[in-house]
PDB file of N, CA and C in Angstrom:
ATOM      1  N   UNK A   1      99.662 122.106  86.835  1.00  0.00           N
ATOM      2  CA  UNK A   1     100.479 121.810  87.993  1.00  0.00           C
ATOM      3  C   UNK A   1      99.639 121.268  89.147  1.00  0.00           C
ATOM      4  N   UNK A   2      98.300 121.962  89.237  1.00  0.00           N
ATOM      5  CA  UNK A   2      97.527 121.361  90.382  1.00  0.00           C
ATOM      6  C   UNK A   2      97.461 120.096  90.115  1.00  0.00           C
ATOM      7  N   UNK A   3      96.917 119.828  89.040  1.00  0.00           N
ATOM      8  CA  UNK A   3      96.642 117.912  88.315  1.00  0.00           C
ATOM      9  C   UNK A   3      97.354 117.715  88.918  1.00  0.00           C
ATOM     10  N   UNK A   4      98.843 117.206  88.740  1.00  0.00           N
ATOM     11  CA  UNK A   4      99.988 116.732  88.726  1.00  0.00           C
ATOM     12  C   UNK A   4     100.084 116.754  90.801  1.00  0.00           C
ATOM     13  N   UNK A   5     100.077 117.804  91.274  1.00  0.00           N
ATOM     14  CA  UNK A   5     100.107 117.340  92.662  1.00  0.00           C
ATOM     15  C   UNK A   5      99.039 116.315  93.426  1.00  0.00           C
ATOM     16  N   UNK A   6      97.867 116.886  93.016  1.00  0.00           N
ATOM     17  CA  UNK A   6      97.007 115.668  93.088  1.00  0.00           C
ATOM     18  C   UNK A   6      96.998 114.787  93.119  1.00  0.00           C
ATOM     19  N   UNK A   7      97.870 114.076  91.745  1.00  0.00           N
ATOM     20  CA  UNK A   7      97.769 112.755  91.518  1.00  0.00           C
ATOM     21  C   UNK A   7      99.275 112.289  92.226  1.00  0.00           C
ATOM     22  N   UNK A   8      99.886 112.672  92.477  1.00  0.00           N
ATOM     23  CA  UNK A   8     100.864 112.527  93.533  1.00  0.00           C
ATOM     24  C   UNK A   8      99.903 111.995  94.993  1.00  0.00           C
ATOM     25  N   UNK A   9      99.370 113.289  95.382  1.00  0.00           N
ATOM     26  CA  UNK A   9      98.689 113.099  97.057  1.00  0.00           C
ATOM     27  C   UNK A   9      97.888 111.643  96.627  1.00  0.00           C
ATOM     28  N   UNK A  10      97.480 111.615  95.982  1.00  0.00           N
ATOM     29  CA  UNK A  10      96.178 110.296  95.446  1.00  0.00           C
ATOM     30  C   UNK A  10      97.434 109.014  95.862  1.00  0.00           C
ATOM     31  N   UNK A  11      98.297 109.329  94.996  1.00  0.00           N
ATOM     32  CA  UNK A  11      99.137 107.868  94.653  1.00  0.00           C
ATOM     33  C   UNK A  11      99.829 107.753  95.954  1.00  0.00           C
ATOM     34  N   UNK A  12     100.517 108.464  96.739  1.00  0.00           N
ATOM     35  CA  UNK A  12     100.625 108.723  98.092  1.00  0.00           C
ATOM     36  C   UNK A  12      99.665 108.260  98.777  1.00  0.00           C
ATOM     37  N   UNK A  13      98.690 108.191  99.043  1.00  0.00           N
ATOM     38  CA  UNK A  13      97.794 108.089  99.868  1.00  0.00           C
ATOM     39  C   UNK A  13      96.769 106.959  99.847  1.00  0.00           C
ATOM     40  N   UNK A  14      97.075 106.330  98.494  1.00  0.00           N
ATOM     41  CA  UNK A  14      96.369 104.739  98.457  1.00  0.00           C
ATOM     42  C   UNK A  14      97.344 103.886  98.018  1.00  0.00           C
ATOM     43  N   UNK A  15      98.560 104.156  97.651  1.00  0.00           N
ATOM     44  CA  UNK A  15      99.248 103.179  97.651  1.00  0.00           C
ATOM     45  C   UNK A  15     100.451 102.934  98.477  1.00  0.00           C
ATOM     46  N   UNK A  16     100.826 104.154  98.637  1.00  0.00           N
ATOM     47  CA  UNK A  16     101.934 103.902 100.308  1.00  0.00           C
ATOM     48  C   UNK A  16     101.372 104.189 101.361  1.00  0.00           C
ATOM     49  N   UNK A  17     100.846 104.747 101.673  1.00  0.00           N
ATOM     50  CA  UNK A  17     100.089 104.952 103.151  1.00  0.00           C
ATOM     51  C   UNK A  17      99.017 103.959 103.654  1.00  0.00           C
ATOM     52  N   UNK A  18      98.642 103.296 102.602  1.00  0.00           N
ATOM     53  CA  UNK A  18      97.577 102.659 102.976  1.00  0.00           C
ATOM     54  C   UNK A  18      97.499 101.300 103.186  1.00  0.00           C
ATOM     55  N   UNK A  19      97.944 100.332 104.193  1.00  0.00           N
ATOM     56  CA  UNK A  19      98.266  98.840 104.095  1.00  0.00           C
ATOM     57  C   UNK A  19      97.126  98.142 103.945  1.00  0.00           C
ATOM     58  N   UNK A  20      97.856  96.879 103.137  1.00  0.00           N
ATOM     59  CA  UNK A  20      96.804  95.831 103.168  1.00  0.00           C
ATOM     60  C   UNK A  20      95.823  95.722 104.174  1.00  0.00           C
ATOM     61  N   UNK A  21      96.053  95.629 105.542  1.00  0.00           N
ATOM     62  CA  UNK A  21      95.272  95.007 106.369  1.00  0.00           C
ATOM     63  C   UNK A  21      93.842  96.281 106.675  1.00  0.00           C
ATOM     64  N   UNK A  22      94.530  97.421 106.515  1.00  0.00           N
ATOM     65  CA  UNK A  22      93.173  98.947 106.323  1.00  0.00           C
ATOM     66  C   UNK A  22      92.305  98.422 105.039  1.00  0.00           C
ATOM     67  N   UNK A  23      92.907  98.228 104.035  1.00  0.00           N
ATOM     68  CA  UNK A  23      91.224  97.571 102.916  1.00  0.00           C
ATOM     69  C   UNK A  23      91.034  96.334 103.014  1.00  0.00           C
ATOM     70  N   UNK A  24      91.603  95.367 103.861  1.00  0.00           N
ATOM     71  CA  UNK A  24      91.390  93.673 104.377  1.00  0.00           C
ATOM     72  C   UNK A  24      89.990  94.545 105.070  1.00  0.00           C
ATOM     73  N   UNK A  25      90.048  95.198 106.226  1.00  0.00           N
ATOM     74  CA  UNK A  25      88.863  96.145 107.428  1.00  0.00           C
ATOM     75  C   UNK A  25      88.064  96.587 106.618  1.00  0.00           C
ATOM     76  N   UNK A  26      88.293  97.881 105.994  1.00  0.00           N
ATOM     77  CA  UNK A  26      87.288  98.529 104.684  1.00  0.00           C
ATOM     78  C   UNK A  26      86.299  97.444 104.112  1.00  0.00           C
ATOM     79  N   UNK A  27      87.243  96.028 103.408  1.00  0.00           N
ATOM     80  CA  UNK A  27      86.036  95.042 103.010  1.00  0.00           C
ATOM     81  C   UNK A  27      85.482  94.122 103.710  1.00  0.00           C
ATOM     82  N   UNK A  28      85.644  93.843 105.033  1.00  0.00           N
ATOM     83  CA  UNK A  28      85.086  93.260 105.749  1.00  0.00           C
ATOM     84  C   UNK A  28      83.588  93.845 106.388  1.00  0.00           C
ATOM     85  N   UNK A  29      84.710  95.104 106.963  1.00  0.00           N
ATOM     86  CA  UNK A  29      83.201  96.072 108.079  1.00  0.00           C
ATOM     87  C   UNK A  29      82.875  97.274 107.085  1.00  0.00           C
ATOM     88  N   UNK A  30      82.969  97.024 105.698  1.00  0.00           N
ATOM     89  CA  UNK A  30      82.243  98.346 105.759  1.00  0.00           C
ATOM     90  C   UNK A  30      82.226  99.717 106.059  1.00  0.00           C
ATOM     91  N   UNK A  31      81.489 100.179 105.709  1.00  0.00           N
ATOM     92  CA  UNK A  31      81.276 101.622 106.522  1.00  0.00           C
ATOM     93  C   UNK A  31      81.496 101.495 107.800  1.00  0.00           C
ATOM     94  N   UNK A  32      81.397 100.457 108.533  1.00  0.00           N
ATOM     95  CA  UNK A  32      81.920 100.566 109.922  1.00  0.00           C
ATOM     96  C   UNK A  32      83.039 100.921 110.457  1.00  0.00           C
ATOM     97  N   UNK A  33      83.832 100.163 109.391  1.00  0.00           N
ATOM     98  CA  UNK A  33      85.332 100.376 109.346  1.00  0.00           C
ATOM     99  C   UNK A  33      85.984 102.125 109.517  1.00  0.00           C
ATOM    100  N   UNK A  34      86.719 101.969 110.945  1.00  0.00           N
ATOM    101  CA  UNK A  34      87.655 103.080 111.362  1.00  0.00           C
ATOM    102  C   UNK A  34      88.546 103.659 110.070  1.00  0.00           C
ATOM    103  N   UNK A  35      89.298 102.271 109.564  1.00  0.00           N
ATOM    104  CA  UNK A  35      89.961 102.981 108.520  1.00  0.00           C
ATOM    105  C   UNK A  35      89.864 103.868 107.197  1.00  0.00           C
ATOM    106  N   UNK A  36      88.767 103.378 106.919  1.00  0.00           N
ATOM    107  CA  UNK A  36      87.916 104.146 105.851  1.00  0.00           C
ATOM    108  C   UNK A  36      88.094 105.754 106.267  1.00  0.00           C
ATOM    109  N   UNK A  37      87.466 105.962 107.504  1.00  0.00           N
ATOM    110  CA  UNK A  37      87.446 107.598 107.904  1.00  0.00           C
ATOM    111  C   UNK A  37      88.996 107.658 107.968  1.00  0.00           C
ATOM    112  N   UNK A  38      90.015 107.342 108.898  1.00  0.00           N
ATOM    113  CA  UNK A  38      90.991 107.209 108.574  1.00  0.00           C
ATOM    114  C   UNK A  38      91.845 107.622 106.795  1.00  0.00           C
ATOM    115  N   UNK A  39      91.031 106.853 106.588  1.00  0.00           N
ATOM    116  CA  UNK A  39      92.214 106.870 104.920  1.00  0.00           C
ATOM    117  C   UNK A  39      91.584 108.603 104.292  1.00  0.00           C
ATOM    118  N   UNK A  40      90.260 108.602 104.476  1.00  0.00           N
ATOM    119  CA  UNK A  40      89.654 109.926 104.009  1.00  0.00           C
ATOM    120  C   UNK A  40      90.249 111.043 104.641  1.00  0.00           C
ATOM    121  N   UNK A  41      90.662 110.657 105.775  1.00  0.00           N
ATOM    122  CA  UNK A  41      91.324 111.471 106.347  1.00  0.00           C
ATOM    123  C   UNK A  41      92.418 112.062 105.900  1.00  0.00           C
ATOM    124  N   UNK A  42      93.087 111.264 105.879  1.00  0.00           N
ATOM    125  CA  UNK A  42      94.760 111.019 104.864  1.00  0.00           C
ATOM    126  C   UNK A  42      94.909 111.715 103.751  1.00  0.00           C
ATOM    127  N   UNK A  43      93.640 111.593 102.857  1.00  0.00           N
ATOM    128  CA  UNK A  43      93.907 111.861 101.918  1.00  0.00           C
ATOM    129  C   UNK A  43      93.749 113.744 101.765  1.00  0.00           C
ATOM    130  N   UNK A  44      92.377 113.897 102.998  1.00  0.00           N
ATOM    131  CA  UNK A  44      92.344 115.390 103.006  1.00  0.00           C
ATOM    132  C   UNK A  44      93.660 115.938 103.337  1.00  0.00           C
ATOM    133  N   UNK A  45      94.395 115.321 104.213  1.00  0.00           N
ATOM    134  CA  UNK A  45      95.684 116.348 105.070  1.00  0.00           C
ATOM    135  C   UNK A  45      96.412 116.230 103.716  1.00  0.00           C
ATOM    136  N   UNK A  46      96.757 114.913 102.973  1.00  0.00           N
ATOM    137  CA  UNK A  46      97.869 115.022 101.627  1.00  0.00           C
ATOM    138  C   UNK A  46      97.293 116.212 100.038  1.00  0.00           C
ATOM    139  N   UNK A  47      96.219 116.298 100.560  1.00  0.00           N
ATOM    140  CA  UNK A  47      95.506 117.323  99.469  1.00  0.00           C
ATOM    141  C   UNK A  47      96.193 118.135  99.819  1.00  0.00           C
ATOM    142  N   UNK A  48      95.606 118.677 101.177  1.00  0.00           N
ATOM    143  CA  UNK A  48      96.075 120.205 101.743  1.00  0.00           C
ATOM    144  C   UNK A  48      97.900 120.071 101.924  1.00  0.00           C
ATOM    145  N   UNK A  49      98.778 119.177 102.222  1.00  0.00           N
ATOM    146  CA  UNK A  49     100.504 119.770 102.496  1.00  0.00           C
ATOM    147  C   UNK A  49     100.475 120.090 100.344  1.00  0.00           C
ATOM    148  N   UNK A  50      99.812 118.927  99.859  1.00  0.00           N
ATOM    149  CA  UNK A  50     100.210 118.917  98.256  1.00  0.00           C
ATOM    150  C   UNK A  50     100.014 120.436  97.962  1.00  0.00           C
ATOM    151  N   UNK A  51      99.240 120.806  97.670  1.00  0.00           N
ATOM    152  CA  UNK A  51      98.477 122.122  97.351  1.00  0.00           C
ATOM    153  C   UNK A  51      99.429 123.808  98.172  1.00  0.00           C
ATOM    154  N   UNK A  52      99.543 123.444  99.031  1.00  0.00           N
ATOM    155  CA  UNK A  52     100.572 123.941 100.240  1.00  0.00           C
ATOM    156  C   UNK A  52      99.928 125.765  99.741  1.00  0.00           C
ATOM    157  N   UNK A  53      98.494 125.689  99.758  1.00  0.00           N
ATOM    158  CA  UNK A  53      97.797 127.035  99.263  1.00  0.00           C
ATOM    159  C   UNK A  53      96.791 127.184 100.362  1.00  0.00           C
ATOM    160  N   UNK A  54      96.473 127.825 100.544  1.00  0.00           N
ATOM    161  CA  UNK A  54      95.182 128.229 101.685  1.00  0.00           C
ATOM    162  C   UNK A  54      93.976 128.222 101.270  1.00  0.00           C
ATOM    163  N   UNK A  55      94.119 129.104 100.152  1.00  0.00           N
ATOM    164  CA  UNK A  55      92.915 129.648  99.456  1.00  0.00           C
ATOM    165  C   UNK A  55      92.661 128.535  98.355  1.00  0.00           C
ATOM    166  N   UNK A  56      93.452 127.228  98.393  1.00  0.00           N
ATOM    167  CA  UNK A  56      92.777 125.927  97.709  1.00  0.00           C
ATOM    168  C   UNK A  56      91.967 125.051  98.868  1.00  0.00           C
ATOM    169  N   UNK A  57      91.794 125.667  99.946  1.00  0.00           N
ATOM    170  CA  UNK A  57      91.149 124.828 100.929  1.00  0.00           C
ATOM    171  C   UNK A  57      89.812 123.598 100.911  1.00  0.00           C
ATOM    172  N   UNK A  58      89.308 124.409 100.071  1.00  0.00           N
ATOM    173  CA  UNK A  58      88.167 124.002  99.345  1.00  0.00           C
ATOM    174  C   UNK A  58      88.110 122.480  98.454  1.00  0.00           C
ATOM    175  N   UNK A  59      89.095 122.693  97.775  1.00  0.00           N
ATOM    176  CA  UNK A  59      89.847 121.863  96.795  1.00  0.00           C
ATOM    177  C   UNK A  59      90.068 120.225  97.593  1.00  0.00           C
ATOM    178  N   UNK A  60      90.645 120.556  98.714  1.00  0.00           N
ATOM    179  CA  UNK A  60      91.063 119.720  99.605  1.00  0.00           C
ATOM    180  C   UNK A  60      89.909 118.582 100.716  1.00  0.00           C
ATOM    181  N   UNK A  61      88.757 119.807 100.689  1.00  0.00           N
ATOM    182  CA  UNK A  61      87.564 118.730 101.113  1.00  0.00           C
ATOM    183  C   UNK A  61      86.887 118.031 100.242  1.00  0.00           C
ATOM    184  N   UNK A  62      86.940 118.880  99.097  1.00  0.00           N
ATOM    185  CA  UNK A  62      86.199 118.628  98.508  1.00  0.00           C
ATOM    186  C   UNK A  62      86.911 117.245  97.793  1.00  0.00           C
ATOM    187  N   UNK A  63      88.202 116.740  97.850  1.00  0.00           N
ATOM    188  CA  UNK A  63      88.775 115.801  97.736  1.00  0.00           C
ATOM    189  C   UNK A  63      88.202 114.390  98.590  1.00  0.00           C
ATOM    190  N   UNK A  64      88.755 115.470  99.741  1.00  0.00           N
ATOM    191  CA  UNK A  64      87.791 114.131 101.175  1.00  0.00           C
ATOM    192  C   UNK A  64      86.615 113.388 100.854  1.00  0.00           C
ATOM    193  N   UNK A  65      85.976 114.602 100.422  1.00  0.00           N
ATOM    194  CA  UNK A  65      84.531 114.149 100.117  1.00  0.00           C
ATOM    195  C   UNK A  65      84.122 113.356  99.198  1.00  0.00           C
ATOM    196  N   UNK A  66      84.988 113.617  97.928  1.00  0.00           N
ATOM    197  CA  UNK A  66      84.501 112.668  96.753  1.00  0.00           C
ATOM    198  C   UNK A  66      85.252 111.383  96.820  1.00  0.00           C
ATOM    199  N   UNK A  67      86.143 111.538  98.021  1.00  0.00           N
ATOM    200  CA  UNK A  67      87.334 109.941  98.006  1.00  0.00           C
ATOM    201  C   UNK A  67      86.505 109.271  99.036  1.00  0.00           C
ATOM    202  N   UNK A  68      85.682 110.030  99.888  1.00  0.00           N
ATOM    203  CA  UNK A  68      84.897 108.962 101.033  1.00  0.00           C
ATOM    204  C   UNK A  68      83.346 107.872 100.083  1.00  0.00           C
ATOM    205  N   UNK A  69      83.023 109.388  98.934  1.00  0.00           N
ATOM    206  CA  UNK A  69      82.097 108.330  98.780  1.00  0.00           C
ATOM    207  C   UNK A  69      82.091 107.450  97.545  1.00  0.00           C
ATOM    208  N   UNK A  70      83.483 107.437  96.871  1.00  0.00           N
ATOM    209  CA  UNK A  70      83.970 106.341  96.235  1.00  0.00           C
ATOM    210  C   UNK A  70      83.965 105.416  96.843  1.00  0.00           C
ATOM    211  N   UNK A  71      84.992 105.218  98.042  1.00  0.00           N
ATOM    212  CA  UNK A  71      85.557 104.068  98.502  1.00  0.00           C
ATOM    213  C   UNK A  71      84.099 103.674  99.310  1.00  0.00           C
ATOM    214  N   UNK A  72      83.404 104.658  99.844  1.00  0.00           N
ATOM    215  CA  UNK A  72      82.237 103.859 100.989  1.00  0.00           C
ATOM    216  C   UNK A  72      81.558 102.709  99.747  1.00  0.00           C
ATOM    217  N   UNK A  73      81.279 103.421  98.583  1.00  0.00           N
ATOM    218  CA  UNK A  73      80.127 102.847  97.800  1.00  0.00           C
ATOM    219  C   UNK A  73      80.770 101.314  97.357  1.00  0.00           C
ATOM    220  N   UNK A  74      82.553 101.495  97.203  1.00  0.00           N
ATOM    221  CA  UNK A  74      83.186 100.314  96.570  1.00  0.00           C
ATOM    222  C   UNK A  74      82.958  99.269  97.729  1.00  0.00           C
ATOM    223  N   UNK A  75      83.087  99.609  98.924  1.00  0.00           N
ATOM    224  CA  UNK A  75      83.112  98.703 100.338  1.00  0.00           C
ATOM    225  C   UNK A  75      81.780  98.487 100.661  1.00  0.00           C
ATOM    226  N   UNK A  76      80.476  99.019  99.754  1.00  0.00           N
ATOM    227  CA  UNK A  76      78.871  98.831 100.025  1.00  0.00           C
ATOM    228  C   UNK A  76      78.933  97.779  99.139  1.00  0.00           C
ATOM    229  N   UNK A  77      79.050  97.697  97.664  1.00  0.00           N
ATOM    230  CA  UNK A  77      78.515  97.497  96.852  1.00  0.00           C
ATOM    231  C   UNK A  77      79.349  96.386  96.080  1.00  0.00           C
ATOM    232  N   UNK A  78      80.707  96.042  96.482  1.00  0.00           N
ATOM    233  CA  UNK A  78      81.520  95.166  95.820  1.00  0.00           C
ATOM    234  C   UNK A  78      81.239  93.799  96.958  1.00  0.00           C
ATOM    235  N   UNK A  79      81.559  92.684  96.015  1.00  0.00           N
ATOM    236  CA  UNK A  79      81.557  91.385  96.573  1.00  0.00           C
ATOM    237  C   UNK A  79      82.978  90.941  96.462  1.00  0.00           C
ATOM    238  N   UNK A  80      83.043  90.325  97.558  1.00  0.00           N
ATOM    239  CA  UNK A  80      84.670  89.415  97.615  1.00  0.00           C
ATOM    240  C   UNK A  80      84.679  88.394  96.085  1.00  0.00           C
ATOM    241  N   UNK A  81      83.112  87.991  96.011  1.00  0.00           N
ATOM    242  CA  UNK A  81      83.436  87.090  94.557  1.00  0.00           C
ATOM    243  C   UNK A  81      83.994  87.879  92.760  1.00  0.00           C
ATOM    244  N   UNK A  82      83.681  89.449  93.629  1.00  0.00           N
ATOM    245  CA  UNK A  82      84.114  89.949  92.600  1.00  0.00           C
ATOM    246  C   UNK A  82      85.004  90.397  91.869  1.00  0.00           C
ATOM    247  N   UNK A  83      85.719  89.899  92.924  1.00  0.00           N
ATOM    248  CA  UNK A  83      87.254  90.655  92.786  1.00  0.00           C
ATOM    249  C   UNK A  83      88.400  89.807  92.179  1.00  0.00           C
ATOM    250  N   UNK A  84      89.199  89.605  91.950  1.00  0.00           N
ATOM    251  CA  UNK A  84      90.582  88.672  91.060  1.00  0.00           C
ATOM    252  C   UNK A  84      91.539  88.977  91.883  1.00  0.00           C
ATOM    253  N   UNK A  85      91.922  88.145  92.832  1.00  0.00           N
ATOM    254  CA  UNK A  85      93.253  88.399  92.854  1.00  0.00           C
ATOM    255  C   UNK A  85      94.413  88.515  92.007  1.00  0.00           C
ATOM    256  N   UNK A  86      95.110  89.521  91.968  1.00  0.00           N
ATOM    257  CA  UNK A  86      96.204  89.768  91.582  1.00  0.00           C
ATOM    258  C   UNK A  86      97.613  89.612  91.686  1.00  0.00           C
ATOM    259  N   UNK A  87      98.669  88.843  90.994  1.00  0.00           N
ATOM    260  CA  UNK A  87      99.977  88.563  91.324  1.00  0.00           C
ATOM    261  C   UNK A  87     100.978  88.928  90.932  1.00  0.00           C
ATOM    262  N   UNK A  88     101.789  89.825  91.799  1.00  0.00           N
ATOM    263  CA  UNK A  88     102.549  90.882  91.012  1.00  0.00           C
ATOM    264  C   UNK A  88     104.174  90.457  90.796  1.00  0.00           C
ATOM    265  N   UNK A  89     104.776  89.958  89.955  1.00  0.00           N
ATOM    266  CA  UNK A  89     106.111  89.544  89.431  1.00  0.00           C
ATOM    267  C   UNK A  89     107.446  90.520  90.011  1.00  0.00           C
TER     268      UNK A  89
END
């Protein structure tokens, strides 16, 4: 059941909450980028309502934490040439 909320808060939280123009910023500036902390942000508070446990608190940074240094490393380390745009029907 935890899985399953998770991947809810996840899918919540990078695909509706999160607009184009926040990872347009993310791949431009980088780690500089507000939204980045922002979205990490997001995703800690949707851990913690998902979970709606106290004593999973833990669970919930520890979310933050491993979603900040995904996305920092994808916004370090990816090139605009690398990417494909995609066109969705």
């Amino acid at each position: 059941m935890i899985f399953t909320q998770l991947i809810l808060a996840h899918l919540l939280g990078d695909f509706i909450l999160q607009p184009n123009s926040w990872v347009a910023d993310k791949e431009n500036r980088k780690l500089k980028s507000s939204y980045l902390y922002l979205h990490v942000l997001i995703h800690t508070i949707l851990t913690f309502i998902f979970l709606w446990n106290l004593k999973l608190w833990w669970v919930a940074i520890l979310v933050g934490i491993s979603h900040f240094i995904i996305d920092a490393c994808k916004a370090k380390f990816s090139k605009y040439s690398d990417k494909k745009k995609m066109v969705f029907y």
